[in-house]
Every structure is written in structure tokens, then in C-alpha cells.
Protein backbone atom coordinates (compact mmCIF):
# COMPACT_ATOMS: atom_id res chain seq x y z
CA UNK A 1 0.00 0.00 0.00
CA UNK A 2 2.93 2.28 0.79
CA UNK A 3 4.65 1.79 -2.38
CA UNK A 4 1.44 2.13 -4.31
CA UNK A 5 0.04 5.81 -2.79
CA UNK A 6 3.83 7.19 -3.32
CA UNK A 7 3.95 5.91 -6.89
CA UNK A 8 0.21 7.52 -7.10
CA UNK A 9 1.60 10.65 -5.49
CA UNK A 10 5.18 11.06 -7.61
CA UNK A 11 2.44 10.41 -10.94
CA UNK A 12 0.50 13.48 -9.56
CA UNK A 13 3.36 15.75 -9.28
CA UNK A 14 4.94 14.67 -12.70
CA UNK A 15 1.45 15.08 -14.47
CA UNK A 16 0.48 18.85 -12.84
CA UNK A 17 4.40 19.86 -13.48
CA UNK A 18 4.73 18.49 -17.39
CA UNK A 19 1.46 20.00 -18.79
CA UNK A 20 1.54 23.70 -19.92
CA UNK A 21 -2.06 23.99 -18.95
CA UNK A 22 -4.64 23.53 -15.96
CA UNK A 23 -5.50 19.91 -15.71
CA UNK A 24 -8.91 19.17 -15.54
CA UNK A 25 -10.24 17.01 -12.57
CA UNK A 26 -11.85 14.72 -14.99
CA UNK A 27 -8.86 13.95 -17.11
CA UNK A 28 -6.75 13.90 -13.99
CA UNK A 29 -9.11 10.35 -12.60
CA UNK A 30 -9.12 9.05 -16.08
CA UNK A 31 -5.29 9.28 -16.22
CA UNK A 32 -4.28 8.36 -12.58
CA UNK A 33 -7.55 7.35 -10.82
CA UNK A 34 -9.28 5.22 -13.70
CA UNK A 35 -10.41 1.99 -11.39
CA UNK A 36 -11.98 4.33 -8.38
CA UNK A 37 -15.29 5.10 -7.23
CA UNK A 38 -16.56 8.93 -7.39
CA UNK A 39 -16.27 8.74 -3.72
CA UNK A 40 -13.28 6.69 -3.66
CA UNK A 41 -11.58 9.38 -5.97
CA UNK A 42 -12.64 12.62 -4.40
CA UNK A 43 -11.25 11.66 -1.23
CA UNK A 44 -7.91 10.25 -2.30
CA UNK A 45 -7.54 13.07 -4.64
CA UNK A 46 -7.96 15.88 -2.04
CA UNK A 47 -5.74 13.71 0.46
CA UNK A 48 -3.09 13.34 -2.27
CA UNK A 49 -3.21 17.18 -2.96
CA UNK A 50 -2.83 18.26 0.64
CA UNK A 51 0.05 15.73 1.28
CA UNK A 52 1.85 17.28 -1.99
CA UNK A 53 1.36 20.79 -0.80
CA UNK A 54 2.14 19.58 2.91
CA UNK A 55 5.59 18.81 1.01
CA UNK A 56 5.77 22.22 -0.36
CA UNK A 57 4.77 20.79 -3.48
CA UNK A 58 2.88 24.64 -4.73
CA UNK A 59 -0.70 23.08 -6.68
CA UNK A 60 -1.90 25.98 -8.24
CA UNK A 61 -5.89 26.36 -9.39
CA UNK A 62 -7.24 28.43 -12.10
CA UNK A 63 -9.79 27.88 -14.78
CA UNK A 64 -9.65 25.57 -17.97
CA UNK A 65 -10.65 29.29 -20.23
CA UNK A 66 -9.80 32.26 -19.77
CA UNK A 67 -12.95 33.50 -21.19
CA UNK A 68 -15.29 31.44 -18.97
CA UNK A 69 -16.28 30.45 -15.68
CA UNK A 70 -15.70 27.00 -16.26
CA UNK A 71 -14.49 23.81 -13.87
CA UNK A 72 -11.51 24.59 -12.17
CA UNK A 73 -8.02 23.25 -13.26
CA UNK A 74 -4.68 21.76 -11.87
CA UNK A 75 -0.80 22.42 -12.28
CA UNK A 76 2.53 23.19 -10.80
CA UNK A 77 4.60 25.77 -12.60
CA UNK A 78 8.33 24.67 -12.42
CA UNK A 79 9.72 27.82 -11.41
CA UNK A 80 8.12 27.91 -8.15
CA UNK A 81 8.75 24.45 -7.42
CA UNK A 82 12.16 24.81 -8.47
CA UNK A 83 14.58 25.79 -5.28
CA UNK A 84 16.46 29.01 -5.06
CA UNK A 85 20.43 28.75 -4.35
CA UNK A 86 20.73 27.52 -0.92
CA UNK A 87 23.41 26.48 1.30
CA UNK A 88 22.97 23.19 2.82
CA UNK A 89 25.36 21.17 6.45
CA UNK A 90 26.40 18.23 5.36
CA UNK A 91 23.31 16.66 7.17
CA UNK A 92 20.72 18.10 5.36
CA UNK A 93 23.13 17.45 1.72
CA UNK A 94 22.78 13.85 2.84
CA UNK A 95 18.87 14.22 3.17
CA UNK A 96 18.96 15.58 -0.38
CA UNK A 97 21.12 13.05 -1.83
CA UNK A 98 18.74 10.35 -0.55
CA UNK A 99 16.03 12.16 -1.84
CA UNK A 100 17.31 12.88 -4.72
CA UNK A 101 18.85 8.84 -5.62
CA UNK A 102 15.28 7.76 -4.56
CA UNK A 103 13.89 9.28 -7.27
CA UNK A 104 16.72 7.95 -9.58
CA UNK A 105 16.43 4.30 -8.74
CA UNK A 106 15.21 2.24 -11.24
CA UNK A 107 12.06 0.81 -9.82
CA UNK A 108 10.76 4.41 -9.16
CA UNK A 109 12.17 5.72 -12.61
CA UNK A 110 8.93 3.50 -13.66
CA UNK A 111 6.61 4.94 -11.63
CA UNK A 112 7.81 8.21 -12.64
CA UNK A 113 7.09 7.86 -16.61
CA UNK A 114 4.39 6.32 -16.23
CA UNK A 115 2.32 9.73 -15.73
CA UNK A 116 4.02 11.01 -19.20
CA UNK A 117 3.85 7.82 -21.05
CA UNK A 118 -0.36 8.30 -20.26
CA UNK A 119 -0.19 11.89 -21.31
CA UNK A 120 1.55 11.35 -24.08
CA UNK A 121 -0.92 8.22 -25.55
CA UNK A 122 -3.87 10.41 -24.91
CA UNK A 123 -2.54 12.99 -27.13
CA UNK A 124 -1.68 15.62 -24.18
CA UNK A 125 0.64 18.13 -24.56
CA UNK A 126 2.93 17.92 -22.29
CA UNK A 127 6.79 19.89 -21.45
CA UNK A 128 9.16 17.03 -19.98
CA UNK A 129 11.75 19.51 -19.94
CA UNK A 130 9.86 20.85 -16.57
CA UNK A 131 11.68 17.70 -14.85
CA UNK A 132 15.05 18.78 -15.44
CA UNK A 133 14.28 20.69 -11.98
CA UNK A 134 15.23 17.04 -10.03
CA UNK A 135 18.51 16.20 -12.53
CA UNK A 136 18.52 12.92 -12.52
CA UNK A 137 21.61 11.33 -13.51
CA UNK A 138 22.54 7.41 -13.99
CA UNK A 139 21.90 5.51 -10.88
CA UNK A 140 24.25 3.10 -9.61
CA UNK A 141 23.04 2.51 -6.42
CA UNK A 142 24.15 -0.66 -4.57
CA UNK A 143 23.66 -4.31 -5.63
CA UNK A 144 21.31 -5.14 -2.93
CA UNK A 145 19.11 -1.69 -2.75
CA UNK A 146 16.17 -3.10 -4.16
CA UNK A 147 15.46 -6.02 -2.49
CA UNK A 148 15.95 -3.93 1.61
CA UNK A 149 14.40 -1.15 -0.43
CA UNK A 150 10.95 -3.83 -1.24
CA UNK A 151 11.31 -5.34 2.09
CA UNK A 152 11.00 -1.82 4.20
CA UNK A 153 7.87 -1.12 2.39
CA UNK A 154 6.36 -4.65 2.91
CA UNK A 155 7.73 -5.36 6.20
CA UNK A 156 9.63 -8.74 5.13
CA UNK A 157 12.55 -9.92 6.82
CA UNK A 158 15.60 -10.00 4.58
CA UNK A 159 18.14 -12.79 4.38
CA UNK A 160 21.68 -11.77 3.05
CA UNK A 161 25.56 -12.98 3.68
CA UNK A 162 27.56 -9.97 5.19
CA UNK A 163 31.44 -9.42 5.57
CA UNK A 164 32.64 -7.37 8.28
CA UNK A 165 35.37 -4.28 8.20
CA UNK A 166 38.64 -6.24 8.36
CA UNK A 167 37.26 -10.09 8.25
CA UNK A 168 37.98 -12.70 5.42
CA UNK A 169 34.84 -14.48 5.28
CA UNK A 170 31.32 -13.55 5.29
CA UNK A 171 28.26 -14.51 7.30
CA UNK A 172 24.53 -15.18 7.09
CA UNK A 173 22.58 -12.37 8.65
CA UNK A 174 18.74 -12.08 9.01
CA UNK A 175 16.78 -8.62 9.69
CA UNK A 176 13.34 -7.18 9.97
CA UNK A 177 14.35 -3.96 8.24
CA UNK A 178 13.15 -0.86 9.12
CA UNK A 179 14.40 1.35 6.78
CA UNK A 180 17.26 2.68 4.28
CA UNK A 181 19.16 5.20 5.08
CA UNK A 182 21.96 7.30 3.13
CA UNK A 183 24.75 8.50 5.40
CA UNK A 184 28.07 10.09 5.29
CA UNK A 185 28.26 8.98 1.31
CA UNK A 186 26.89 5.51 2.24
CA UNK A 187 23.82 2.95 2.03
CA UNK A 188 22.30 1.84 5.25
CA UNK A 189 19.86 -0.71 6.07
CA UNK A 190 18.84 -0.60 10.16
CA UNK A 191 16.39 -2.99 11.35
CA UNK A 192 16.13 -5.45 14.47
CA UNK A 193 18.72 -7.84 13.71
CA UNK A 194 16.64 -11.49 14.70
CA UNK A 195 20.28 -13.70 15.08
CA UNK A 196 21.62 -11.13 17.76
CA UNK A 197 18.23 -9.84 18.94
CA UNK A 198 18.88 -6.41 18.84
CA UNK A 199 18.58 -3.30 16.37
CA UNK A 200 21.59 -3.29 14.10
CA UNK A 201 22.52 -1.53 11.07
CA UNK A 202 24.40 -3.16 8.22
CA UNK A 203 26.08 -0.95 5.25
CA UNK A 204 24.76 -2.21 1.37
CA UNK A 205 28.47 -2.01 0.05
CA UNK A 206 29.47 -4.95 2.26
CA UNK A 207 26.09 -7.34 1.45
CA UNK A 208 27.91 -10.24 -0.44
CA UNK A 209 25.81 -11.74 -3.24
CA UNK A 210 22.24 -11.96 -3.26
CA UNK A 211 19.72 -10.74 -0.38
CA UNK A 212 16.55 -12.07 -0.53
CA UNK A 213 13.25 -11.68 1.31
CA UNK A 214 12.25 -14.40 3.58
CA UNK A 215 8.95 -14.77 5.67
CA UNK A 216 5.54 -13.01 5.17
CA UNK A 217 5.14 -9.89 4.39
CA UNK A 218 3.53 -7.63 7.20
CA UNK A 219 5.48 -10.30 9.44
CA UNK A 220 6.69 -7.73 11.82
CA UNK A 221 6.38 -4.14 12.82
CA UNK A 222 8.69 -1.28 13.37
CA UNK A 223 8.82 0.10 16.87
CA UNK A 224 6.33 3.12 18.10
CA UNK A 225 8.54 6.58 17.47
CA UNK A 226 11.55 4.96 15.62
CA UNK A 227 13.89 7.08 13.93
CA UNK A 228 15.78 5.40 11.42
CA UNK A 229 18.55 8.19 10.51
CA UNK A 230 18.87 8.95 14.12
CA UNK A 231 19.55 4.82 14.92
CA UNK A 232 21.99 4.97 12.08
CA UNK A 233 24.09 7.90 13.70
CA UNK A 234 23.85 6.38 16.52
CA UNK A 235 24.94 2.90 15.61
CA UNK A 236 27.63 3.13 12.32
CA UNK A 237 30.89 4.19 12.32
CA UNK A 238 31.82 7.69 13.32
CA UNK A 239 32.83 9.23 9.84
CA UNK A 240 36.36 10.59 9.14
CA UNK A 241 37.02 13.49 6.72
CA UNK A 242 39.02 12.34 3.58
CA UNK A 243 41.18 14.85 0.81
CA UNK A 244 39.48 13.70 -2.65
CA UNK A 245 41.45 14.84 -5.73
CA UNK A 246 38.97 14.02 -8.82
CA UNK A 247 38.87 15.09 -12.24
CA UNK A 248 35.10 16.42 -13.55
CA UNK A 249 34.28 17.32 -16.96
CA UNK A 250 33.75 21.10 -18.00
CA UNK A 251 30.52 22.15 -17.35
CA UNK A 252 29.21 19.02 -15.14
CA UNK A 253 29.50 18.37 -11.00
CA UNK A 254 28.05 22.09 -9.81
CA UNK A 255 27.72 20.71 -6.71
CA UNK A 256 31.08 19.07 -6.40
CA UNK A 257 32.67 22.38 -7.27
CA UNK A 258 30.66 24.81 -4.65
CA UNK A 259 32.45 22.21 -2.24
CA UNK A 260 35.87 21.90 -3.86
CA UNK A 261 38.98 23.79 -1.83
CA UNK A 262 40.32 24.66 -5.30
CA UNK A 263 39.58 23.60 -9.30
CA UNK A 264 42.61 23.72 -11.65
CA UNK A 265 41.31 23.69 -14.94
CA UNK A 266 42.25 22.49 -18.46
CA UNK A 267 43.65 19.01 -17.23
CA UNK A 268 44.11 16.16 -18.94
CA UNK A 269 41.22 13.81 -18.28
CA UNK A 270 40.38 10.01 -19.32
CA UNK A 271 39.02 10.75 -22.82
CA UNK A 272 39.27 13.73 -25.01
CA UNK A 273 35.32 14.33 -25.55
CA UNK A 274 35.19 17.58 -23.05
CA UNK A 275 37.51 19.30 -21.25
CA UNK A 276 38.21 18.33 -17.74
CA UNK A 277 38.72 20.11 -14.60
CA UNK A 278 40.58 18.87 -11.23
CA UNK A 279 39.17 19.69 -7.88
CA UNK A 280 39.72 18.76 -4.64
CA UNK A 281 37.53 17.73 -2.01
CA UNK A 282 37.23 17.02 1.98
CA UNK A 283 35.07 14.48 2.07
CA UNK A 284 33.56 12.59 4.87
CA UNK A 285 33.55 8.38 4.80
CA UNK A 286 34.49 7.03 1.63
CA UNK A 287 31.27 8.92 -0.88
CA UNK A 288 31.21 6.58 -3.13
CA UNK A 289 27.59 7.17 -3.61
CA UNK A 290 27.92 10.46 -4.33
CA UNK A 291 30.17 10.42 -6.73
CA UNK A 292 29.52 7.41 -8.53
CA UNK A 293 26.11 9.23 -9.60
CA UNK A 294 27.89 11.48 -11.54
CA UNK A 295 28.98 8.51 -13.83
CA UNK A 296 31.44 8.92 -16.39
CA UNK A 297 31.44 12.78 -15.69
CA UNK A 298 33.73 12.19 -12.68
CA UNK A 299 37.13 10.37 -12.59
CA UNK A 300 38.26 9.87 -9.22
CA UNK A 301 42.37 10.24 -9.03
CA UNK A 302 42.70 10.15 -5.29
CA UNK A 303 42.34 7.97 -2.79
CA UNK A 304 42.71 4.86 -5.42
CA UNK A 305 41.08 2.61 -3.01
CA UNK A 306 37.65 4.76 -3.98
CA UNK A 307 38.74 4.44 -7.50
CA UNK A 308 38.45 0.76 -7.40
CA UNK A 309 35.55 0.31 -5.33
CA UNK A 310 33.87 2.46 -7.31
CA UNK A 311 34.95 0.43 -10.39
CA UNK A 312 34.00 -2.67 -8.41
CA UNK A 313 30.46 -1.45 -8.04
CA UNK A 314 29.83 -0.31 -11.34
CA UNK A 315 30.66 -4.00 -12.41
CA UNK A 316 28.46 -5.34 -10.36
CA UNK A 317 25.27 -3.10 -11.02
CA UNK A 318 26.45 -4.55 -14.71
CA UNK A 319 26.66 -7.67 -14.15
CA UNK A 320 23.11 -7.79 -12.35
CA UNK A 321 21.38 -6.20 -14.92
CA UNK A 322 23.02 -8.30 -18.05
């Protein structure tokens, strides 16, 4: 149910912010609402709407016509959805980068053309250039995000083999997740760990092979008042700060650059398609995350361990896909 009314929601948002017009209500339960009830649809819809603009999501209403007094319409103008230039802690970057990876990830890259791909059957005029607001960007998130990712949302219990900082071999683990969790440039499952019997949190990079769900779904429940991101401070590694020396192409990585203690430009980079720019970076943890969505935009020089797990990943999100 979860997974269904924020697929329903992210359709809403991309529908009202790709159409140059007011949306009618009527098209808008055709499109998105088609198996519902009058009843059944009023209510959701209005729910759905107030949850958007709880978000800050800005629904504007207006008429259909200028010229007449006619049923009232729907949209979201990009430029007031779109942020102005803000300056984010490190914290709240990591809330954004989760955020924004979310809407990356593959499974909800469906959900989010699926609006368009109705629009654009029916005829409807729409402006998908009103998305470039998000940037998405190739997503190369861990092996394993999919399955925790499922599991949170269903409340399965996950089996999955696990290798610990410094140790050879790995071990079967079992956990009632409770949720994922990007921090300090990595992927974080926390849940109640059933082998030890107590909450634990386990980073994706280090799940070895396949997870899979186990059990029922709706098997368990997640503690009254739990906060995930707060149990994850609390329970991974303290972070340590790291100097980053990687080469970006001209024009790409904004974000890398606001950070970046200086930028040398007109380097030599991999390939001779752009130009390429070094900067370097403080970075907390390792950030793989971060800087593997930037794909073949970024080129990390320094440290070469991050090169190479960042290699390693990449061939793995391959190999799982082929």
C-alpha cells in the first residue's frame, strides 16, 4: 500500500508539473484514478493534494478558459517548485542526496514515466523539460538496494551474507528492516537484527551476493517513534574526513565544485570528448555514492582505493542487470 500511494503521489506531481495547462479534474481520474469510485476518488484526490502541498509541493488552481467560468483546473509551474540557491550542512546534503537517488532508482524511474507515457498516448501536450528541476543522472546505487528497499515497504525480513570491516569471510545475517538510510556517502539498512536480537545496522556495500526476502510480508512491525537516521548515527561508524582529488568534466559536477577547496582547470582527463577540470575535495567516509552518480562525468584520481571500489560497483550493477 505504501509503495502504491507514493507511486500515485510522484504520478500526480509529474502530471500537474509536465502539462503547460490547468488539468482538468476529470482527465486527472481518467489518467491516474481510472479503477476508483466517485467517492473513492474525491477523497484520495484531495488527500493526495494536501500531502503534496504539505511537502511544499505549490498546486496551483485556475480555470480551464480564460474566457469562462468554467471547472476549475490543476498544475505546478516549475519555477516555483524549483529551489532558489541555498546552502545546505552536510546533514541536510545527505537528506537531499537520498532524496534525490530515490527518485533515480530504477524501480521508481517506472513509476515516474508512467504519468508522461499516459499523457503522451492520450494525445496531451505535455513539457518534460519541466523535470530537469530534479537532474537525474545514472543511478548506480548498490547491488542489494532493491530487495531492503521492497522489504521496508512490505515489512519482510531480509536474508543476506555480510562481511565485516577487516574479516575474510562472510556470514549469514537475518533482519526485519526498518528502513534505508543514506549517510556520510553511504547505504544503510537498520532494522532489528533477529540472530543477535537487537537493532543493528548493516552498510549495502558490504552485502555479499544476493539478499533475498524471507517470511511473510507484514510479518513484523517497526517500533512506536523509531527514527531510522537517528539509529543509524547512533549505531555506524563515526565518519572521518578524507582529501578527494577528482577530475570532472567542463561544465558538469556544480555541486562538487561549490564544495571543492580549489579547481585547476584544463587538465588532462580520461578521454578527449570535453575538457576536464581537477578539484579537490574534503570528504567525509568514503562517498562513493555520491560520486559514482555522476557517472562517467567524474574520474576519481585520489584515494585509489575509492577508485576501485567504485569500479568494483559499477561491475556489479552490470553484471546484475546483463
Amino acid at each position: 500500500m505504501a509503495v502504491q500511494k507514493s507511486e500515485r503521489l510522484l504520478n500526480l506531481l509529474i502530471m500537474l508539473l509536465v502539462q503547460r495547462h490547468y488539468v482538468s479534474k476529470d482527465r486527472i481520474r481518467a489518467i491516474l484514478y481510472p479503477d476508483s469510485s466517485t467517492d473513492a476518488f474525491e477523497k484520495m484526490f484531495e488527500r493526495d493534494k494536501e500531502e503534496l502541498r504539505s511537502l511544499g509541493v505549490p498546486i496551483e488552481v485556475g480555470n480551464m478558459d480564460a474566457y469562462f467560468d468554467d471547472e476549475p483546473g490543476y498544475r505546478i509551474r516549475p519555477d516555483e517548485l524549483a529551489l532558489p540557491d541555498i546552502a545546505l550542512t552536510s546533514d541536510e546534503a545527505a537528506v537531499i542526496g537520498l532524496a534525490t537517488r530515490v527518485w533515480e532508482h530504477a524501480r521508481l524511474a517506472e513509476a515516474t514515466t508512467e504519468a508522461v507515457r499516459k499523457l503522451t498516448a492520450l494525445g496531451v501536450p505535455t513539457d518534460v523539460s519541466a523535470l530537469d528541476i530534479a537532474q537525474p543522472r545514472l543511478s548506480a546505487d548498490e547491488p542489494s538496494f532493491d530487495v531492503f528497499w521492497e522489504a521496508v515497504q512490505e515489512r519482510t525480513p531480509v536474508e543476506f551474507g555480510y562481511r565485516r570491516s577487516g574479516a575474510t569471510r562472510s556470514a549469514t545475517r537475518h533482519l526485519q528492516p526498518w528502513g534505508v538510510v543514506r549517510y556520510s556517502g553511504r547505504w544503510y539498512v537498520v532494522g532489528f537484527d533477529t540472530d543477535r536480537g537487537e537493532e543493528r545496522v548493516f552498510r549495502l556495500s558490504r552485502v555479499q551476493g544476493d539478499a533475498r526476502k524471507v517470511g511473510r510480508p507484514g510479518s513484523y512491525e517497526v517500533p512506536p517513534g523509531t527514527d531510522v537516521r537517528a539509529t543509524t548515527v547512533r549505531l555506524a561508524p563515526v565518519p572521518t574526513t578524507t582529501r578527494v582529488v577528482v577530475l570532472v568534466r567542463e561544465g558538469a559536477g556544480l555541486a562538487l565544485r561549490r564544495d571543492a577547496e580549489s579547481v585547476e582547470t584544463g587538465v588532462s582527463g580520461p578521454d578527449d570528448r570535453t575538457a576536464w577540470d581537477r578539484l579537490v575535495l574534503d570528504r567525509r567516509s568514503d562517498a562513493a555514492d555520491e560520486l559514482l552518480g555522476y557517472a562517467d562525468d567524474v574520474y576519481v584520481e585520489q584515494p585509489v582505493a575509492w577508485r576501485e571500489e567504485i569500479v568494483r560497483r559499477l561491475t556489479a550493477v552490470v553484471e546484475r542487470s546483463a
